[in-house]
N, C-alpha and C. Protein backbone atom coordinates (compact mmCIF):
# COMPACT_ATOMS: atom_id res chain seq x y z
N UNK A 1 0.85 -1.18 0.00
CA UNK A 1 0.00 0.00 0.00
C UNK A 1 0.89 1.24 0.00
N UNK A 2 0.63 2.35 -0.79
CA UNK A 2 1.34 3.24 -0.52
C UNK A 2 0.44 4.90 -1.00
N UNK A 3 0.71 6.11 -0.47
CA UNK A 3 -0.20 6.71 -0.70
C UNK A 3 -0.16 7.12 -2.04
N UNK A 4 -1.39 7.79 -2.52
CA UNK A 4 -1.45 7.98 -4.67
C UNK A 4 -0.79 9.65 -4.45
N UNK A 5 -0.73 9.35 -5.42
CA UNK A 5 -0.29 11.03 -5.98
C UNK A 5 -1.18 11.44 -7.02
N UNK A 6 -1.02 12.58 -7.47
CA UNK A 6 -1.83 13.11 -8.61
C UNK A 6 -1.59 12.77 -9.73
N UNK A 7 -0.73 11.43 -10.05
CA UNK A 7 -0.62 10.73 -11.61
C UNK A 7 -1.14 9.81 -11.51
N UNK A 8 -2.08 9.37 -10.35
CA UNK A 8 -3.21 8.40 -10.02
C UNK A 8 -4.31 8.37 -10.41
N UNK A 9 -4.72 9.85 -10.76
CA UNK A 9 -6.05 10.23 -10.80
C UNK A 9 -7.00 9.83 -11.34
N UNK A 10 -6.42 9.84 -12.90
CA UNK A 10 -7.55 9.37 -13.71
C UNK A 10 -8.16 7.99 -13.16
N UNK A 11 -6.81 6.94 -12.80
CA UNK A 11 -7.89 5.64 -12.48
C UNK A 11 -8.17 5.32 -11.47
N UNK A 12 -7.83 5.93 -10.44
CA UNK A 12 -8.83 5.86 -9.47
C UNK A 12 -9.75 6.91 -9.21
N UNK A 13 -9.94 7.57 -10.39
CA UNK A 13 -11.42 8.07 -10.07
C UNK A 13 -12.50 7.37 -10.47
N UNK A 14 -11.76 6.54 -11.95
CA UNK A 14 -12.59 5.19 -12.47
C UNK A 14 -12.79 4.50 -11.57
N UNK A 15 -11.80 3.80 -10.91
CA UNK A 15 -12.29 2.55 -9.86
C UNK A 15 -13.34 3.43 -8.78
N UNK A 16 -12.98 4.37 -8.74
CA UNK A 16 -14.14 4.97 -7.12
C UNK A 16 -15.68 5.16 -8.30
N UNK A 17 -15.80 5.99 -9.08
CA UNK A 17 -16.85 5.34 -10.28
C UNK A 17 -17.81 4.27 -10.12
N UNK A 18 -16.65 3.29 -10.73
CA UNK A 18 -17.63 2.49 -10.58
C UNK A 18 -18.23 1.97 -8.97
N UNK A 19 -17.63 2.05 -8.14
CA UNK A 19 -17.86 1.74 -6.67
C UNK A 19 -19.30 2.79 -6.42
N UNK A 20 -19.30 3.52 -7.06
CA UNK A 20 -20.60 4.69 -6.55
C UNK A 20 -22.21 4.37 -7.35
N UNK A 21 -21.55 3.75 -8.53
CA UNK A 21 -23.12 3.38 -9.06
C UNK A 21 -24.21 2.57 -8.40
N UNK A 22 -23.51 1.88 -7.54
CA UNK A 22 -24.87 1.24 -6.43
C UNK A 22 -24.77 1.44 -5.02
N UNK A 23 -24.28 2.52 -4.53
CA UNK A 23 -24.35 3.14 -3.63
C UNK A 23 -25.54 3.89 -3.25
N UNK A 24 -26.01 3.30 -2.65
CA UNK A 24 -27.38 4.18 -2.20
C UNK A 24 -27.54 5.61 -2.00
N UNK A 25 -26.32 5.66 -0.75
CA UNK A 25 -25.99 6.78 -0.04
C UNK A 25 -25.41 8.24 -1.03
N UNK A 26 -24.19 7.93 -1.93
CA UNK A 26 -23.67 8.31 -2.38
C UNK A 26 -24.56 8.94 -3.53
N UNK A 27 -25.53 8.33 -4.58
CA UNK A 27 -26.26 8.40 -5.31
C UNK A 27 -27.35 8.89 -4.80
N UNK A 28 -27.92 9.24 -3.63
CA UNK A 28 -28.95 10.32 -3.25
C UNK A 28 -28.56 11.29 -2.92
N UNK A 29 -27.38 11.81 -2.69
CA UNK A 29 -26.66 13.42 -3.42
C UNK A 29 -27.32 13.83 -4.89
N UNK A 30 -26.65 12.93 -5.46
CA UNK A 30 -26.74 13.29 -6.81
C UNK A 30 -27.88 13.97 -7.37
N UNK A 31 -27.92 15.01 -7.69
CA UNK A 31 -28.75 15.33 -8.89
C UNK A 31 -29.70 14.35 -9.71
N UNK A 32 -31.03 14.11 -9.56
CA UNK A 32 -31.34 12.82 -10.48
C UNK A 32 -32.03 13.73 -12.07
N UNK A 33 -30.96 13.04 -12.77
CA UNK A 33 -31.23 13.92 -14.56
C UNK A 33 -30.97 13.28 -15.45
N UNK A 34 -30.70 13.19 -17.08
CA UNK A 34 -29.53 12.82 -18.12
C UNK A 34 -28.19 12.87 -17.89
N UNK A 35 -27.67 13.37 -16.98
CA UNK A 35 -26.24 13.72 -16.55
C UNK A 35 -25.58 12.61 -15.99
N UNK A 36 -26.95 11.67 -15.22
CA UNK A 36 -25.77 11.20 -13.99
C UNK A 36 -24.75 10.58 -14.19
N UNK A 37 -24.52 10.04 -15.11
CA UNK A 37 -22.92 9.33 -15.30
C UNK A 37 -21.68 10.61 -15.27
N UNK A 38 -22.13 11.63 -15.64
CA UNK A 38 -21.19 12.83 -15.17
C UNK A 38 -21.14 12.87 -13.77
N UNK A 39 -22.30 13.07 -13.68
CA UNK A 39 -22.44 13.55 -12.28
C UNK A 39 -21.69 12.27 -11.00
N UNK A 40 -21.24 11.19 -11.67
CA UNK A 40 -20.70 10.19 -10.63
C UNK A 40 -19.75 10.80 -10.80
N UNK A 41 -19.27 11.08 -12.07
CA UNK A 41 -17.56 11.17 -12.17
C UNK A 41 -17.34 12.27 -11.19
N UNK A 42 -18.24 13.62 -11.11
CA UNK A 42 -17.93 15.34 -10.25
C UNK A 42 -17.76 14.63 -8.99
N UNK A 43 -18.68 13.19 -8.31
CA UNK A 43 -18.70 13.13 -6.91
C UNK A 43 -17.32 11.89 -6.62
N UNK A 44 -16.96 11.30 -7.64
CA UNK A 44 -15.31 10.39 -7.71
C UNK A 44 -14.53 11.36 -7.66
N UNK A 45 -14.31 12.48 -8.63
CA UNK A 45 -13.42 14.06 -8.18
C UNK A 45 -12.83 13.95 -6.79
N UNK A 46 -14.45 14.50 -6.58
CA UNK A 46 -14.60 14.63 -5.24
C UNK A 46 -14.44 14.33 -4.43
N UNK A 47 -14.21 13.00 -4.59
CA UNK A 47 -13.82 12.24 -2.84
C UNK A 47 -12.27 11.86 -3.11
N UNK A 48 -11.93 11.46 -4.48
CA UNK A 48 -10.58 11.59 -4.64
C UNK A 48 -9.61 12.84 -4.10
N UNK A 49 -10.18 14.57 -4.64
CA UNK A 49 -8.95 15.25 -4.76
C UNK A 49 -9.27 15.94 -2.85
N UNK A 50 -10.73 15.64 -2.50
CA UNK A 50 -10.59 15.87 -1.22
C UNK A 50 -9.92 15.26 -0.15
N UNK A 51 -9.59 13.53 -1.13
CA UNK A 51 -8.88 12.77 0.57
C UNK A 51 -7.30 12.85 0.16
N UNK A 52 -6.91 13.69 -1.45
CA UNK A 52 -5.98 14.29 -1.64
C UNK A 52 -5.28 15.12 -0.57
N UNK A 53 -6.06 15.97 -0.28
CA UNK A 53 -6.36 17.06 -0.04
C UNK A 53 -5.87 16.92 1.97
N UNK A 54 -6.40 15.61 2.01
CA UNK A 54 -6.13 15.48 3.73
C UNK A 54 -5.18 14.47 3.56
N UNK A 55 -4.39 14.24 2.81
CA UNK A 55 -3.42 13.03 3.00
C UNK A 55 -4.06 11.85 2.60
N UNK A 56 -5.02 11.18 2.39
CA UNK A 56 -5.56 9.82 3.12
C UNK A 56 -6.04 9.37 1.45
N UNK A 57 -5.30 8.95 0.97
CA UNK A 57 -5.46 8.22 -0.80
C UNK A 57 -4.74 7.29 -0.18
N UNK A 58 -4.77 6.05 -1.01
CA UNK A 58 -3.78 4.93 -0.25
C UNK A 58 -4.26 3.77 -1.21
N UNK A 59 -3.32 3.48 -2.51
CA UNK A 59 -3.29 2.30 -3.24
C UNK A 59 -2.87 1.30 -3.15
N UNK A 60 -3.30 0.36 -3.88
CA UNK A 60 -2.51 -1.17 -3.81
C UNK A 60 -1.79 -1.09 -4.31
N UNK A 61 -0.60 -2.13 -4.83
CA UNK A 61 0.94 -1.86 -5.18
C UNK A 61 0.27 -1.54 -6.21
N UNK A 62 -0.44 -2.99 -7.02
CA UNK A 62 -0.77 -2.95 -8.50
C UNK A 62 -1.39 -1.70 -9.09
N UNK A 63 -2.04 -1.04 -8.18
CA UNK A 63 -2.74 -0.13 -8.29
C UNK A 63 -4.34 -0.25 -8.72
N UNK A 64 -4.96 -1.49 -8.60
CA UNK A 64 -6.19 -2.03 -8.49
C UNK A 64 -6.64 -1.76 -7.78
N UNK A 65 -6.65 -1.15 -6.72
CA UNK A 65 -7.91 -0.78 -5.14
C UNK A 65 -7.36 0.30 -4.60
N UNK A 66 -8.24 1.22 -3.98
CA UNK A 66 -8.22 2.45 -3.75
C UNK A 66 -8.84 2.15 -1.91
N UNK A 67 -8.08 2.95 -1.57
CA UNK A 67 -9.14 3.47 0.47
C UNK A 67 -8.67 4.51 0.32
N UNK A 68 -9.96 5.56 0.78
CA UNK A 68 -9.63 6.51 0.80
C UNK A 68 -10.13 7.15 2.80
N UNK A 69 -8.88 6.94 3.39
CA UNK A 69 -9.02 7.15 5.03
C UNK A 69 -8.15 8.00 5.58
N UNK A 70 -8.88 9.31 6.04
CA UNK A 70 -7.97 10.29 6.32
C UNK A 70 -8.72 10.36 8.02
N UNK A 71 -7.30 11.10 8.50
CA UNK A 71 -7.13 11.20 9.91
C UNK A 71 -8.11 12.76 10.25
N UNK A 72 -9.02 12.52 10.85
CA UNK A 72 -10.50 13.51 11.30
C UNK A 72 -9.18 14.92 11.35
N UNK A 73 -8.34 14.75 12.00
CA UNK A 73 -7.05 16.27 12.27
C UNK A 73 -6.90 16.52 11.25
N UNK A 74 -6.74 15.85 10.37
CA UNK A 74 -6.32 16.44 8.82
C UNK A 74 -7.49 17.35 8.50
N UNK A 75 -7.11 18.80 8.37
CA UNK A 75 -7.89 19.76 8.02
C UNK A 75 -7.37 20.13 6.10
N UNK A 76 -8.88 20.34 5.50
CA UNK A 76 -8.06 21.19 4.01
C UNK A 76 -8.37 22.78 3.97
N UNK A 77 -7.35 23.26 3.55
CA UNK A 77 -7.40 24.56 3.52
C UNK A 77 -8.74 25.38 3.26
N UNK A 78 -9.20 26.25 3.43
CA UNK A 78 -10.36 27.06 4.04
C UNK A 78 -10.64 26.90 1.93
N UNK A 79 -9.66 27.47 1.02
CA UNK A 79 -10.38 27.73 0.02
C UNK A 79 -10.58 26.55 -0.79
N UNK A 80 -9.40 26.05 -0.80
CA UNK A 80 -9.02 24.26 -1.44
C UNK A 80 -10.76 23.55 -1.14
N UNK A 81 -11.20 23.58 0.08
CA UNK A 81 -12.47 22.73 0.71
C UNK A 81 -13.27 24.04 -0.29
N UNK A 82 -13.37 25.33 0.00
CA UNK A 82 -14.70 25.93 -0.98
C UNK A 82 -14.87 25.58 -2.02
N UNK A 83 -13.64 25.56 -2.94
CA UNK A 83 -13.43 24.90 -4.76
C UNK A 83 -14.25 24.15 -4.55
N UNK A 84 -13.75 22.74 -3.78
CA UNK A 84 -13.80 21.42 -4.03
C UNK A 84 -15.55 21.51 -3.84
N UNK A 85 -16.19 21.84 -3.20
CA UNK A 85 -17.43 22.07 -2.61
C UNK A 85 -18.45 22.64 -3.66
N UNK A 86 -17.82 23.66 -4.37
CA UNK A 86 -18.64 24.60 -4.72
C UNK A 86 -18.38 23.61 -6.32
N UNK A 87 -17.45 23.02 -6.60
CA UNK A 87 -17.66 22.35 -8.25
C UNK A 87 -18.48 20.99 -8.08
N UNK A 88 -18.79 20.12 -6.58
CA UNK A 88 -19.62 19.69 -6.43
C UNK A 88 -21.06 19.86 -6.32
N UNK A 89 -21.38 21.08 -5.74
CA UNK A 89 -22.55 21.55 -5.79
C UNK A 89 -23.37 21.78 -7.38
N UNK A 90 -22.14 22.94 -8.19
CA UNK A 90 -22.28 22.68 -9.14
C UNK A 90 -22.87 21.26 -10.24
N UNK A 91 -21.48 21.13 -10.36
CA UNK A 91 -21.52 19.68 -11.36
C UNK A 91 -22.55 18.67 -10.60
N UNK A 92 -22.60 17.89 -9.75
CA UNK A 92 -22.92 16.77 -9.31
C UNK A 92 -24.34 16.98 -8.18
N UNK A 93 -24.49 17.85 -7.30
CA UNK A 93 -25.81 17.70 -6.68
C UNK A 93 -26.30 18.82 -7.10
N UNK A 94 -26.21 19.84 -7.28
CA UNK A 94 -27.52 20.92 -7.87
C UNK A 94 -27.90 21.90 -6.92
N UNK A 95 -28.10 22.74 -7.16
CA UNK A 95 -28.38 24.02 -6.22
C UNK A 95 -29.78 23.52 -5.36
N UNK A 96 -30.42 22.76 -6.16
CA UNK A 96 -31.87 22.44 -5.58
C UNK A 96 -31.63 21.24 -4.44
N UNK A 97 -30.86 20.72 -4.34
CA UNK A 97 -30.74 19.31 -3.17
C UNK A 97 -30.18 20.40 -2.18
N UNK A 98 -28.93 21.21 -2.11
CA UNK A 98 -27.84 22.14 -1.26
C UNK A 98 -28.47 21.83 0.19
N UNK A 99 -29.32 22.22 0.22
CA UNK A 99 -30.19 22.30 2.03
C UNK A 99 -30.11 20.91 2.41
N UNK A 100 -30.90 20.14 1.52
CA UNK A 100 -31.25 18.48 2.52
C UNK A 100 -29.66 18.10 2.25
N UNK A 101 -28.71 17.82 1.33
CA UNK A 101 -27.41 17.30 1.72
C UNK A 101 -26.80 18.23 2.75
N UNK A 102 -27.21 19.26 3.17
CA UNK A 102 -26.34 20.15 4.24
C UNK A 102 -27.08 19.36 5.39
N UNK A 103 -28.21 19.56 5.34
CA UNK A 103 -28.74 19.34 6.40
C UNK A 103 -28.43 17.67 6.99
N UNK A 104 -28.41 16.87 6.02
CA UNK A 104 -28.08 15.11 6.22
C UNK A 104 -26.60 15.40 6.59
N UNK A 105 -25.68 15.78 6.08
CA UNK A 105 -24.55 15.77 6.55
C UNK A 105 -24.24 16.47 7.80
N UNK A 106 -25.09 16.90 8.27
CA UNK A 106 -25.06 17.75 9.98
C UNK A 106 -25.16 16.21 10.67
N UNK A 107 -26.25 15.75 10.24
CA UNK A 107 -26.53 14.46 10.70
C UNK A 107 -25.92 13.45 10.72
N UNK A 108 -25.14 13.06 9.38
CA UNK A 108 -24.03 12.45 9.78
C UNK A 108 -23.06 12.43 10.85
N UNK A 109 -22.29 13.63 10.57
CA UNK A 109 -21.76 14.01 11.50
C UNK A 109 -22.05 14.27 13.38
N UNK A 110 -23.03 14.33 13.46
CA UNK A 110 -23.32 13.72 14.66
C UNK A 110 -23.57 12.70 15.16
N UNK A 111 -23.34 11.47 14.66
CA UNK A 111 -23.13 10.56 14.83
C UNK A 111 -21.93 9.95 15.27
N UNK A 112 -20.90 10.82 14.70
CA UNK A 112 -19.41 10.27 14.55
C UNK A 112 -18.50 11.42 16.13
N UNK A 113 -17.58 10.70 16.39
CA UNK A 113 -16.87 10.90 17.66
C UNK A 113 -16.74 12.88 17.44
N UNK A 114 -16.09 13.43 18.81
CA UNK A 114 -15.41 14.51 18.85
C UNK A 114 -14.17 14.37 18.84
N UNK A 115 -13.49 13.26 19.26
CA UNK A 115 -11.85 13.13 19.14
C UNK A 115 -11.63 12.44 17.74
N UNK A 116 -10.23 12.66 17.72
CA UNK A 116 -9.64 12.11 16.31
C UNK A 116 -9.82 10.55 16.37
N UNK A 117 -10.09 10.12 15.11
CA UNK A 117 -9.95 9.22 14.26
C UNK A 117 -9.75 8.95 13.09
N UNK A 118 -9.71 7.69 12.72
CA UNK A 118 -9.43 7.35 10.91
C UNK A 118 -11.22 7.90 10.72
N UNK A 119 -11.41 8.39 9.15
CA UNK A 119 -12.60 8.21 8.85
C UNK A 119 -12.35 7.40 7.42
N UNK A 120 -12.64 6.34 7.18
CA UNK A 120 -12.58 5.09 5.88
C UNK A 120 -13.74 5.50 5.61
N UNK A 121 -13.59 6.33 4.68
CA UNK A 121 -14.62 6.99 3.94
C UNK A 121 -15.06 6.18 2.47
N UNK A 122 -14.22 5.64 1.51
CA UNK A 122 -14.25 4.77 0.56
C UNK A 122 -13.25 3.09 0.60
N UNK A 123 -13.47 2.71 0.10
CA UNK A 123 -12.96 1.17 -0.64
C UNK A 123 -13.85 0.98 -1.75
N UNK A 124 -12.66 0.07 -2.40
CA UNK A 124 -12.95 0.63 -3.93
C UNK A 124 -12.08 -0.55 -4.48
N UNK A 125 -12.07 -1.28 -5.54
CA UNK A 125 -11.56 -2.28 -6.50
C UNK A 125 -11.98 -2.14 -8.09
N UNK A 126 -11.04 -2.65 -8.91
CA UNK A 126 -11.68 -2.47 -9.93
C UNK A 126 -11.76 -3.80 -10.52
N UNK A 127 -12.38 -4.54 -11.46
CA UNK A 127 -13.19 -5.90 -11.76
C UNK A 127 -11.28 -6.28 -11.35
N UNK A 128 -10.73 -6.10 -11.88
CA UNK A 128 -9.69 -6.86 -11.70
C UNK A 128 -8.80 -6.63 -10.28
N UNK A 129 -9.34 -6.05 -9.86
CA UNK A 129 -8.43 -5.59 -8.31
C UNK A 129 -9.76 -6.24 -6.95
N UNK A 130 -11.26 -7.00 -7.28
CA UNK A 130 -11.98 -8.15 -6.85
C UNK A 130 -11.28 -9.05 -6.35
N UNK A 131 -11.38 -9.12 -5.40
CA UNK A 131 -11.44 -10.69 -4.47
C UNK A 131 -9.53 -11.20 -4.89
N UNK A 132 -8.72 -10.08 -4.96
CA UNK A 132 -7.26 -10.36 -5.07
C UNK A 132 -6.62 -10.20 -3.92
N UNK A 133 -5.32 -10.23 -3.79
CA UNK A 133 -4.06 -9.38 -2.91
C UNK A 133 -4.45 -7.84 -2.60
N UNK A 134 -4.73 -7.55 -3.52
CA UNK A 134 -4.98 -5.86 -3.73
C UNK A 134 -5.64 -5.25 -2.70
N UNK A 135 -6.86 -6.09 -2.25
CA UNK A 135 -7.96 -5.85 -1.35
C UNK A 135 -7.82 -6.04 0.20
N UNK A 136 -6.52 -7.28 -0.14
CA UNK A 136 -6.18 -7.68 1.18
C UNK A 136 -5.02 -6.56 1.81
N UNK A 137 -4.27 -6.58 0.68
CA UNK A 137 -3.42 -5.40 1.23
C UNK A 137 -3.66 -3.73 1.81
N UNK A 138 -4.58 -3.56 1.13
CA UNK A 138 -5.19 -2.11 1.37
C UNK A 138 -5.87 -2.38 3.07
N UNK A 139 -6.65 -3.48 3.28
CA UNK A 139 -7.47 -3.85 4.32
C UNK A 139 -5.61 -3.55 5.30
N UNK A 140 -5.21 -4.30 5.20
CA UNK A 140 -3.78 -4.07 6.36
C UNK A 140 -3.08 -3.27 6.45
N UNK A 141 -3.34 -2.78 5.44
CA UNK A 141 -2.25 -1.02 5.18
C UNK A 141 -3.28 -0.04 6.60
N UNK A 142 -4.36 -0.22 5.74
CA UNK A 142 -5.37 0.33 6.83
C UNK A 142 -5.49 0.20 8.41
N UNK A 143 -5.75 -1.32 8.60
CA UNK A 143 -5.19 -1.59 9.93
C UNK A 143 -3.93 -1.29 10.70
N UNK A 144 -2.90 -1.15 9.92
CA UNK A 144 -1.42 -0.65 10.47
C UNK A 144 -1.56 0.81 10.91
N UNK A 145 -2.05 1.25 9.71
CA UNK A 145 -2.12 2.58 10.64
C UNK A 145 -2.79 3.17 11.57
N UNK A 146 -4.22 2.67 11.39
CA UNK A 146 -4.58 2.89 12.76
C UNK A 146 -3.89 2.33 14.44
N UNK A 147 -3.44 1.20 14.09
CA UNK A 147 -2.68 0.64 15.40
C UNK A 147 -1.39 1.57 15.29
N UNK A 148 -0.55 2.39 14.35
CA UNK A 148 0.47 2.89 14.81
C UNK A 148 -0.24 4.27 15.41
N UNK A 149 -0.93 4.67 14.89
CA UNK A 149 -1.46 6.21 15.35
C UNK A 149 -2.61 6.15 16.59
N UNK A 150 -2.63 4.76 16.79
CA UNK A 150 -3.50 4.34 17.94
C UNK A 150 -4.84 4.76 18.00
N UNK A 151 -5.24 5.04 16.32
CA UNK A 151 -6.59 5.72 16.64
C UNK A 151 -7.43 4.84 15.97
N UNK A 152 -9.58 4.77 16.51
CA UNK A 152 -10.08 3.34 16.19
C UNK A 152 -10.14 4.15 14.44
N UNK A 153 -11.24 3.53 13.49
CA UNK A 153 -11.48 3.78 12.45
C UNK A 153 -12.76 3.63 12.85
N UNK A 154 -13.59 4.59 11.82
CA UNK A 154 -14.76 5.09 11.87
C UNK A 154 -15.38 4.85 9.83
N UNK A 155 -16.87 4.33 10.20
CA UNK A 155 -17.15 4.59 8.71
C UNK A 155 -18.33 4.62 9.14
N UNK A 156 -19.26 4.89 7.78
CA UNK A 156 -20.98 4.55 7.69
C UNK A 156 -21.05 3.68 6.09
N UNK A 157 -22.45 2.92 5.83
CA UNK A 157 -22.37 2.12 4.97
C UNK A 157 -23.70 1.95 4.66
N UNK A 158 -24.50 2.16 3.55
CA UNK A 158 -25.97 2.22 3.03
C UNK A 158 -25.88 0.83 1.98
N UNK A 159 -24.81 -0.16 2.29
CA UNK A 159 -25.09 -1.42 1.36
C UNK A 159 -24.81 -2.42 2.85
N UNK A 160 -26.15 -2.97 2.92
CA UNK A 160 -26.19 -4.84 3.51
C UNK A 160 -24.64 -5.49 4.00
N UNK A 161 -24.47 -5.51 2.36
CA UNK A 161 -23.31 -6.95 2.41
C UNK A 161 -22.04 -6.48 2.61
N UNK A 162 -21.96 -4.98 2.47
CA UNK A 162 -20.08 -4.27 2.75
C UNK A 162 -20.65 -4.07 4.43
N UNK A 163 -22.01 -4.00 5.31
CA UNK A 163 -21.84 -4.34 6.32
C UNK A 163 -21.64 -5.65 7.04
N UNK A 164 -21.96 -6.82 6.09
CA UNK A 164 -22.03 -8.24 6.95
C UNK A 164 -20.27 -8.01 6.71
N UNK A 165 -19.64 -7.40 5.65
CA UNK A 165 -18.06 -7.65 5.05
C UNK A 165 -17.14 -7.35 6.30
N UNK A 166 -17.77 -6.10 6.72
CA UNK A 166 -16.95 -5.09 7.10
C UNK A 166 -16.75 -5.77 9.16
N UNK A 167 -18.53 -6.65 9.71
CA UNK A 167 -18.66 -7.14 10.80
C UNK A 167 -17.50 -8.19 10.49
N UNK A 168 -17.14 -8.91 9.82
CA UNK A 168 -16.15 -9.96 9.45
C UNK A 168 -15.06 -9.56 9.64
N UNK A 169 -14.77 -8.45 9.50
CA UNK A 169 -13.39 -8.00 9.72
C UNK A 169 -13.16 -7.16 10.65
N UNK A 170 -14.08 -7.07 11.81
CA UNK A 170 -13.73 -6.34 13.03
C UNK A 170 -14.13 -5.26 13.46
N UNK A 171 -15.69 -4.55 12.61
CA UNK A 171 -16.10 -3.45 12.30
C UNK A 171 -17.58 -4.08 13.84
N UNK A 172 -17.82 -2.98 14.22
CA UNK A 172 -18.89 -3.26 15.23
C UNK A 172 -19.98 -2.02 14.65
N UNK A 173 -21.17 -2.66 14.58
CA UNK A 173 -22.22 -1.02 14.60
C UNK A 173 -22.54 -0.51 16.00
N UNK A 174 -22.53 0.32 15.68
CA UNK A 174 -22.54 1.39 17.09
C UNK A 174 -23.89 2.00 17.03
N UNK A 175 -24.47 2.57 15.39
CA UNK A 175 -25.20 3.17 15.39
C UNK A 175 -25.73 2.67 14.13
N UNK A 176 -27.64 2.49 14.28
CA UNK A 176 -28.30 2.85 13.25
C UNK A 176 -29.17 3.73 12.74
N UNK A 177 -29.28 4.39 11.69
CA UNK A 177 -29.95 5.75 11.32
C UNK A 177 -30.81 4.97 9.68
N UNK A 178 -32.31 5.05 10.48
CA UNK A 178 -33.35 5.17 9.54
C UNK A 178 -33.44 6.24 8.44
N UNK A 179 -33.12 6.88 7.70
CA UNK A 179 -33.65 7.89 7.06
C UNK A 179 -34.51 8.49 6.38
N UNK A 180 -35.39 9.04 7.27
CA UNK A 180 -36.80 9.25 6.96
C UNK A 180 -37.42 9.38 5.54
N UNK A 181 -36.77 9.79 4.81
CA UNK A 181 -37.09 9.71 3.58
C UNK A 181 -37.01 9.00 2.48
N UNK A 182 -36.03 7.72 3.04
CA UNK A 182 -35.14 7.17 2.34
C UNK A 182 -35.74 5.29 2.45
N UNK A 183 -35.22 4.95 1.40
CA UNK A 183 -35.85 3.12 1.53
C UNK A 183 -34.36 2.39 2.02
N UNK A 184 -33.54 3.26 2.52
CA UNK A 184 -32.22 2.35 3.41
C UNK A 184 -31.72 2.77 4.41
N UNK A 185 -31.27 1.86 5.27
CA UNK A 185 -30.44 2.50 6.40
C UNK A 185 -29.20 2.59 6.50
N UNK A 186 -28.56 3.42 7.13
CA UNK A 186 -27.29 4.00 7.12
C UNK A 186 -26.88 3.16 8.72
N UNK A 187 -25.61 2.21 8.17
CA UNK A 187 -24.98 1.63 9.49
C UNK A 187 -23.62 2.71 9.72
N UNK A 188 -23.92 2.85 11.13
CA UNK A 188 -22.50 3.55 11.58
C UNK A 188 -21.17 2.57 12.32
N UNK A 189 -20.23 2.32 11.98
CA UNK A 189 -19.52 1.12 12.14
C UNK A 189 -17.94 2.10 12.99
N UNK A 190 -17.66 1.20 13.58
CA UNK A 190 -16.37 1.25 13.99
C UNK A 190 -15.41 0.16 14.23
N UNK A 191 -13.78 0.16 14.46
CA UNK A 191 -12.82 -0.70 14.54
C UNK A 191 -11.87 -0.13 15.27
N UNK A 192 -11.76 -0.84 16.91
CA UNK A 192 -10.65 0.19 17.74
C UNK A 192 -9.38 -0.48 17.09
N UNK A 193 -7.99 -0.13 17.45
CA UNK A 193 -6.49 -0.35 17.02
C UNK A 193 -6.40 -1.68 18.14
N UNK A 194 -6.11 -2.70 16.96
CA UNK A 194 -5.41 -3.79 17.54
C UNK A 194 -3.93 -3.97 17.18
């Protein structure tokens, strides 16, 4: 595992891509129009040049699988976060959603700790970076660092089976959130440093 740089980009914005098309969570941002296959790519940008942005990109050697887990301290610069924000709003959710994703993401966020942690915000493979080394390695790259920085890891997850995945590998739910509007629930998961 080692972290990406910006000659990464193009394909792991593909691999995070395709990871977003059946994302529940991720895909009720979105804008629903003719666009949305753009509109995945503005919100892959997005989570790419933002966990850029805090350090926390982190590939497989091959470069088949992507985590994208940055440390909650990692702050991005006041304007770097407006860009990044304001070409999402733009491109990918729409002036007309702005309130309920502000408002859901308050909500998120209260859910999740006041002290630092990892936040494993994505995982990601591409058909050929499936059920390899790639997946396994990223999973331990991940774990190492939280046990060196001694801090637990934190995620949420609007798919079933990346939660039965994620209980398999040491993830506990802490929290569940119905969303009133919504036909799924959002598991809030954690993993202290072993």
């Amino acid at each position: 595992m080692f972290q990406a740089e910006k000659k990464h980009r193009k394909k792991a914005i593909s691999i995070i891509k395709e990871a977003l098309i059946d994302n529940n969570s991720m895909n009720w941002i979105l804008k629903k129009d003719k666009n949305r296959d753009n509109r995945l790519v503005v919100l892959a940008e997005y989570l790419f040049d933002s966990g850029m942005a805090r350090k926390g990109v982190y590939l497989s050697e091959d470069t088949e699988a992507i985590a994208i887990c940055c440390q909650k301290s990692n702050k991005i610069n006041f304007l770097k976060k407006s860009y990044l924000q304001l070409k999402l709003i733009c491109f990918g959710i729409g002036f007309s959603k702005i309130i309920m994703v502000m408002k859901r993401q308050r909500q998120l966020n209260s859910f999740k700790p006041k002290t630092d942690y990892l936040y494993f915000w994505l995982f990601a493979a591409s058909d050929a970076g499936k059920g390899t080394k790639s997946t396994y390695e990223l999973q331990k790259g991940i774990y190492k660092l939280s046990k060196d920085r001694n801090l637990p890891i934190y995620l949420e997850t609007s798919i079933r089976k990346n939660r039965v995945v994620y209980e398999r590998y040491g993830f506990e739910v802490y929290h569940t959130w119905k969303i009133d509007d919504q036909e799924f629930d959002m598991w809030f998961m954690r993993r202290n440093p072993v």
